[in-house]
Every structure is written in C-alpha cells, then in structure tokens.
N, C-alpha and C. Protein backbone atom coordinates (compact mmCIF):
# COMPACT_ATOMS: atom_id res chain seq x y z
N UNK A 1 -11.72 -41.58 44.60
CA UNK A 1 -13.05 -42.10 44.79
C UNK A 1 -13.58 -41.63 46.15
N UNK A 2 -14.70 -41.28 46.43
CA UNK A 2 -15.34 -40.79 47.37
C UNK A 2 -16.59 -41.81 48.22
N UNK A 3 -17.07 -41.64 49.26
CA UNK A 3 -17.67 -42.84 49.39
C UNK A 3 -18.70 -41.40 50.30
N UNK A 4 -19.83 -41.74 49.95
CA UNK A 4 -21.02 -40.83 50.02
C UNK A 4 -22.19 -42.25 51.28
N UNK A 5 -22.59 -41.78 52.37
CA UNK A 5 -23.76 -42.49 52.95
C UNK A 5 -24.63 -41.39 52.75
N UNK A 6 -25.88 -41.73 52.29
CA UNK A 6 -27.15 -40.71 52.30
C UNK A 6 -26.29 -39.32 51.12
N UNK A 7 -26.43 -38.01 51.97
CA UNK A 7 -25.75 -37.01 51.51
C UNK A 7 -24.48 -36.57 52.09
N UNK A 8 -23.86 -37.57 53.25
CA UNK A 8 -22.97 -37.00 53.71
C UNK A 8 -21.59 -38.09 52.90
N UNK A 9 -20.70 -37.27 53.17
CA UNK A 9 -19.11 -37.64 52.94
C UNK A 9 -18.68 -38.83 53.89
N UNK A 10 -18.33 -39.77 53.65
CA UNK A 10 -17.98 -40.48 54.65
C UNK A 10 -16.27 -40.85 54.47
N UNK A 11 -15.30 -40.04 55.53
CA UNK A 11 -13.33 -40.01 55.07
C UNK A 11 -12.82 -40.79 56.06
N UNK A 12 -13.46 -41.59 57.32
CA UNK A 12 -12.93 -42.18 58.36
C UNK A 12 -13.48 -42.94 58.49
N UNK A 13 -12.78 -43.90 59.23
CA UNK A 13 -13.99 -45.39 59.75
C UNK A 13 -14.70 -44.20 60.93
N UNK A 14 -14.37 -43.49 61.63
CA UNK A 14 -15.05 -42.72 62.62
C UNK A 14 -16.23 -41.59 61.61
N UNK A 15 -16.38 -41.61 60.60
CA UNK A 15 -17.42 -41.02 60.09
C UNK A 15 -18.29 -41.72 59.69
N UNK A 16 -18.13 -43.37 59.50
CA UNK A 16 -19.02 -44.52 59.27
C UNK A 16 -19.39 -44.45 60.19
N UNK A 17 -19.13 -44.95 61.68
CA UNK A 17 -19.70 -45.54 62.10
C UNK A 17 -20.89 -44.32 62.58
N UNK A 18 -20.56 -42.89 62.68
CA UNK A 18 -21.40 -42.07 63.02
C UNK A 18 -22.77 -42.16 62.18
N UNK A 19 -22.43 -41.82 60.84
CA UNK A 19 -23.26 -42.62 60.04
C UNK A 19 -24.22 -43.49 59.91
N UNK A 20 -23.67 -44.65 60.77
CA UNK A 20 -24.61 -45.99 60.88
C UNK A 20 -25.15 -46.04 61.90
N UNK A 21 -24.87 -45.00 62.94
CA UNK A 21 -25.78 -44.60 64.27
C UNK A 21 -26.51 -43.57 64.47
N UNK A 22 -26.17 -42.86 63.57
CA UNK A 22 -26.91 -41.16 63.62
C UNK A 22 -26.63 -40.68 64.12
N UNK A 23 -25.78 -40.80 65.33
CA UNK A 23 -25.12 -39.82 66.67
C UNK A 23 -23.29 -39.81 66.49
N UNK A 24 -22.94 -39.18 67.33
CA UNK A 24 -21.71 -38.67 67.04
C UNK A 24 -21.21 -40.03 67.99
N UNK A 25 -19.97 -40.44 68.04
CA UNK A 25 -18.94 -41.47 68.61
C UNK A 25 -18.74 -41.30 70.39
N UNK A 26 -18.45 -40.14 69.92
CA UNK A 26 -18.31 -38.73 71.21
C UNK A 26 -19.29 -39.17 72.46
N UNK A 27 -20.53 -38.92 71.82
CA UNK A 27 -21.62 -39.03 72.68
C UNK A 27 -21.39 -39.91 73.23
N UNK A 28 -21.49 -41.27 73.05
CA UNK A 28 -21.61 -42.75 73.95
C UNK A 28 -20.28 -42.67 74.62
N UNK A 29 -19.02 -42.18 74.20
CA UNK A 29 -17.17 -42.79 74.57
C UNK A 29 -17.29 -41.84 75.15
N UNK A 30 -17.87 -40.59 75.36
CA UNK A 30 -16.88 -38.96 75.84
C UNK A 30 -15.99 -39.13 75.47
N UNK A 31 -15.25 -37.98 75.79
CA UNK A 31 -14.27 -37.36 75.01
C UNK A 31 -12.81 -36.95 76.41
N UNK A 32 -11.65 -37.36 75.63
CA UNK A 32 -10.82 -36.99 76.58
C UNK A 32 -10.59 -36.20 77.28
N UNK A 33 -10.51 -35.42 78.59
CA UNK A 33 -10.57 -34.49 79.67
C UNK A 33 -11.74 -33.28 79.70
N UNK A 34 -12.95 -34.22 79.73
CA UNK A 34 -14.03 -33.64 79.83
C UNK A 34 -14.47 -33.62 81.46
N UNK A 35 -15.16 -32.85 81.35
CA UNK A 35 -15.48 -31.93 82.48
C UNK A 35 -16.47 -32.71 83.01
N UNK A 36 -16.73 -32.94 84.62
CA UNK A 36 -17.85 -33.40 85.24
C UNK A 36 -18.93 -33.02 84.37
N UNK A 37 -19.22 -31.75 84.54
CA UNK A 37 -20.64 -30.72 83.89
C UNK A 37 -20.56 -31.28 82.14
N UNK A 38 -19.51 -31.55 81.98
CA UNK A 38 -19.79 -32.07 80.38
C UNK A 38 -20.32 -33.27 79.81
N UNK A 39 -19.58 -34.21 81.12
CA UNK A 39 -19.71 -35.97 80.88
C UNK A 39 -21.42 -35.55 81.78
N UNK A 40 -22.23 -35.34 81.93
CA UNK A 40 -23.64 -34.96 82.73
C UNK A 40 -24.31 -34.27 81.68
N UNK A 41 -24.27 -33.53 80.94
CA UNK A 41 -24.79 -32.81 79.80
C UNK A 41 -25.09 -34.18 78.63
N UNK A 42 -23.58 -34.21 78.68
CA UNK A 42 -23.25 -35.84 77.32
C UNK A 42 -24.38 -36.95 77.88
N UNK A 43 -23.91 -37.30 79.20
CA UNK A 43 -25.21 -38.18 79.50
C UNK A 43 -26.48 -37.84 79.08
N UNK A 44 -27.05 -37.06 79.74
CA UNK A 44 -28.19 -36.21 79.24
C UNK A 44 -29.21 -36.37 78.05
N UNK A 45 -28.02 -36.01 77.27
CA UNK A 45 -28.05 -35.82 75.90
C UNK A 45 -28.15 -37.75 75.26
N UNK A 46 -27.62 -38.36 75.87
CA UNK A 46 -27.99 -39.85 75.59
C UNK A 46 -28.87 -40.43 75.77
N UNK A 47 -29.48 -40.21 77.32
CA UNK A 47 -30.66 -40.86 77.95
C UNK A 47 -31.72 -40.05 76.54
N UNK A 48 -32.28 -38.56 76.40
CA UNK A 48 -32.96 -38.15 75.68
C UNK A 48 -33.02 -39.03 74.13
N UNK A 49 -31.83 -39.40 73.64
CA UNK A 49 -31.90 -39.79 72.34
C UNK A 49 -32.53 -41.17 72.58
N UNK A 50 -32.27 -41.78 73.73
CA UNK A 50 -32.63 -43.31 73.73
C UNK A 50 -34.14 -43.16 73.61
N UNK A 51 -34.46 -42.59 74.76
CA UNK A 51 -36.16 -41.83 74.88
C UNK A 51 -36.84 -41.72 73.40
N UNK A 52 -36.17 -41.28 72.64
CA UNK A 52 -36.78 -41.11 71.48
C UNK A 52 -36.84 -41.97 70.62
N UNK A 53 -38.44 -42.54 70.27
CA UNK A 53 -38.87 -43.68 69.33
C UNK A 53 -38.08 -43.58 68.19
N UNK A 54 -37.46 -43.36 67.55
CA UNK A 54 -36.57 -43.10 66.29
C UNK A 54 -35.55 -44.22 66.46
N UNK A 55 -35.12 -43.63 67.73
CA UNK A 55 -33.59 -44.60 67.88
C UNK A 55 -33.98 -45.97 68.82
N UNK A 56 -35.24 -46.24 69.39
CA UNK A 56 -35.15 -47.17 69.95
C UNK A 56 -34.45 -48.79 69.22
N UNK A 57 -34.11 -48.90 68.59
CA UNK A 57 -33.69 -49.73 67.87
C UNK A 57 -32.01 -49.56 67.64
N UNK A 58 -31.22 -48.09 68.50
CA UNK A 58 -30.22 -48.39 68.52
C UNK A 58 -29.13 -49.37 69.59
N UNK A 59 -29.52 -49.40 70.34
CA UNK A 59 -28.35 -50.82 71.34
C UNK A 59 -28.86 -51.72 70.10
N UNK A 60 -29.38 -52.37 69.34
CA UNK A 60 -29.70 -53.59 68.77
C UNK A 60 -28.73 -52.97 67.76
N UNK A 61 -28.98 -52.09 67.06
CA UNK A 61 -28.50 -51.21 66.00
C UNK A 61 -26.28 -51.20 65.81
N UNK A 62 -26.15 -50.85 67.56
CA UNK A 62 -24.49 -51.07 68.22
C UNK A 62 -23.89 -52.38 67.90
N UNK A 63 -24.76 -53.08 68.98
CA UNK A 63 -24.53 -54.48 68.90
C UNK A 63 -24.32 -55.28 67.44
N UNK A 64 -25.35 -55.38 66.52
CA UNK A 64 -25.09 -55.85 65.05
C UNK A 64 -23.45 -55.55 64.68
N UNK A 65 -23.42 -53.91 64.67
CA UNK A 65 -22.12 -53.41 64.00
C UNK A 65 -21.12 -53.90 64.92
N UNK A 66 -21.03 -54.04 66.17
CA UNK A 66 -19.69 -54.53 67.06
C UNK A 66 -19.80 -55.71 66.55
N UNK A 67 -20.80 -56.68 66.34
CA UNK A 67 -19.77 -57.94 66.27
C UNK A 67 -19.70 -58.28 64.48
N UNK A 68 -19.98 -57.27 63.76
CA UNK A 68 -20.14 -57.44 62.79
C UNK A 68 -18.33 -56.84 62.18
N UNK A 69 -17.80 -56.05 62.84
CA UNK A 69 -16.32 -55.68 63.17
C UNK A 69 -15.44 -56.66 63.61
N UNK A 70 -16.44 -57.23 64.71
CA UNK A 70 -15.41 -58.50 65.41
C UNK A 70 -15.22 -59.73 64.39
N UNK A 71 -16.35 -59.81 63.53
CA UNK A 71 -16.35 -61.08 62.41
C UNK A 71 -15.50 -60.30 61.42
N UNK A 72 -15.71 -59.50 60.75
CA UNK A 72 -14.50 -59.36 60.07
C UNK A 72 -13.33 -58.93 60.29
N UNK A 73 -12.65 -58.72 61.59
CA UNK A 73 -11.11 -58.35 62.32
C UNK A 73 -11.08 -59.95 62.97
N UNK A 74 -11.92 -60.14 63.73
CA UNK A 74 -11.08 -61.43 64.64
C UNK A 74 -12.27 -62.59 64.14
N UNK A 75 -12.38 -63.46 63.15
CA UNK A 75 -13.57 -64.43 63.05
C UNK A 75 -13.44 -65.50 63.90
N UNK A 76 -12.22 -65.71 64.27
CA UNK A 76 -11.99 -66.68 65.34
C UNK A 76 -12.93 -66.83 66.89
N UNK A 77 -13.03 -65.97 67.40
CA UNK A 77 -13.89 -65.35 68.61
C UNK A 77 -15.10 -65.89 68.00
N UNK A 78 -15.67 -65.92 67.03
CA UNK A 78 -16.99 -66.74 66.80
C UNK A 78 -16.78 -68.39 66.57
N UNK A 79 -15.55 -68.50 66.14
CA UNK A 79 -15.40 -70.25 66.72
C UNK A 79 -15.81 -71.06 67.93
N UNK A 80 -17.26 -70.44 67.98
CA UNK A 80 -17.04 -71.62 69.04
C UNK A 80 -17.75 -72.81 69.16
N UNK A 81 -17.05 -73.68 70.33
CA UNK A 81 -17.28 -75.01 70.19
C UNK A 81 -17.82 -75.34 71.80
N UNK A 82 -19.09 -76.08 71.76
CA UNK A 82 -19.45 -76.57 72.96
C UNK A 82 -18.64 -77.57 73.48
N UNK A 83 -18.38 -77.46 75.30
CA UNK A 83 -17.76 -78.23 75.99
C UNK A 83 -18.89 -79.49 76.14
N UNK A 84 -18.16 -80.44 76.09
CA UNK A 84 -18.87 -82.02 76.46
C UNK A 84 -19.17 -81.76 78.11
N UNK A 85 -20.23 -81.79 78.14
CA UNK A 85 -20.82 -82.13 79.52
C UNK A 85 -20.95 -83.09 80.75
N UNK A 86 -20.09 -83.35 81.21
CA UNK A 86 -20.22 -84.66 82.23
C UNK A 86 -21.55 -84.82 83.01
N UNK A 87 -22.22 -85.82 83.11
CA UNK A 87 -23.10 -85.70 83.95
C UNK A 87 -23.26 -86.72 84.78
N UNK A 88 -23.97 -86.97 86.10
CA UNK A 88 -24.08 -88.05 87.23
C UNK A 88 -22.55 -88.14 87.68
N UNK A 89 -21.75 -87.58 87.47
CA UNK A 89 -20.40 -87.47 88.12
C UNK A 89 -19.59 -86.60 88.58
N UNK A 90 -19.15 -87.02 89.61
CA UNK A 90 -18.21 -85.45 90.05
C UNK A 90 -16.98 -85.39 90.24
N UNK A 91 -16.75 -84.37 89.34
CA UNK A 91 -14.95 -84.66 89.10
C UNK A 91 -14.15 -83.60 89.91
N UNK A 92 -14.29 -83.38 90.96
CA UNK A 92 -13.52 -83.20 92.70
C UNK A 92 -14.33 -83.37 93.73
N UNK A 93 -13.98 -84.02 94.92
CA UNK A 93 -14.14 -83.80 95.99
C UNK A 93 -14.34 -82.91 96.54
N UNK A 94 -14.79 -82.51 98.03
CA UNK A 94 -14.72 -81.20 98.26
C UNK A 94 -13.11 -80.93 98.71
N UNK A 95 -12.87 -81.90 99.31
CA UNK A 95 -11.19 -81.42 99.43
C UNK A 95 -10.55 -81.16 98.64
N UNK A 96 -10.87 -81.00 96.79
CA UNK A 96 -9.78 -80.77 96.50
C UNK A 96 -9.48 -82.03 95.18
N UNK A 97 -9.13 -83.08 95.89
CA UNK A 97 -8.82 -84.49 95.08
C UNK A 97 -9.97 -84.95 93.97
N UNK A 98 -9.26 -85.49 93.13
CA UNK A 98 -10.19 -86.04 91.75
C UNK A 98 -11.19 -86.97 92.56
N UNK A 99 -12.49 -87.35 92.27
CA UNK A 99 -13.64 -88.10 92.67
C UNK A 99 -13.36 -89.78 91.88
C-alpha cells in the first residue's frame, strides 16, 4: 500500500511532515556539519519563505503538528491540572521559615 499526499509519495514520517509544511525538514533543523556560508544561505532561504504571503500561516501551521505529535506520543503532557491558589497568605518568611 502506498500513501500518496497531493501527487507526491509519502515513505517516511520525514516525507510527511515535509509535506504538511511545504519546505524541506533541513531548512528549519540544518543539517549536520554544515558550513557557516551554508547555515547563512539556509537562514536566508527561511527568512524569504516566511516573507512570503503563502506561508504566513506556517509557525501556526508547526505548532498545530508539534503538539498534535505530542498528543498522540505523550497525551499525558496535556494533563493538566491547575494548582489551588493560596491567597491573603504567605507561606515563608523572608528568612526562610513557614509564615
């Protein structure tokens, strides 16, 4: 079975997520033992895409998919629970000792 986005092939979670961003992985992470002049080009090449009305909607676009990874790998991390708030009281001193 093959799993097709648009017209392209999609064989890796690293070809999804390219996929669901339009840009390569590469671009935003660099790439291992890249060159000053390369990681400056790569930048470059980021600031321009942001610039462009097309993608303005990608950090919103990142964000969705990161925690949308984090809910289905760790759902726990979205457990959360508000701390009870003490109020009109202060629970240390400045020295140190319980109030």
């Amino acid at each position: 079975m093959h799993t097709y986005i648009g017209r392209q092939q999609a064989v890796s979670a690293e070809d999804f997520v390219e996929l669901a961003l339009g840009t390569p992985v590469e671009l935003w992470l660099g790439a291992e033992g890249e060159t000053d002049e390369e990681r400056a080009a790569r930048m470059d090449a980021a600031r321009d895409i942001l610039a462009d009305p097309e993608y303005r909607s990608l950090p919103d676009d990142v964000a969705r998919i990161a925690a949308e990874v984090i809910e289905a790998h760790a759902p726990e991390l979205f457990n959360v629970v508000p701390l009870a708030r003490q109020t009109g009281r202060r629970w240390f001193s400045r020295k140190g000792a319980a109030a």
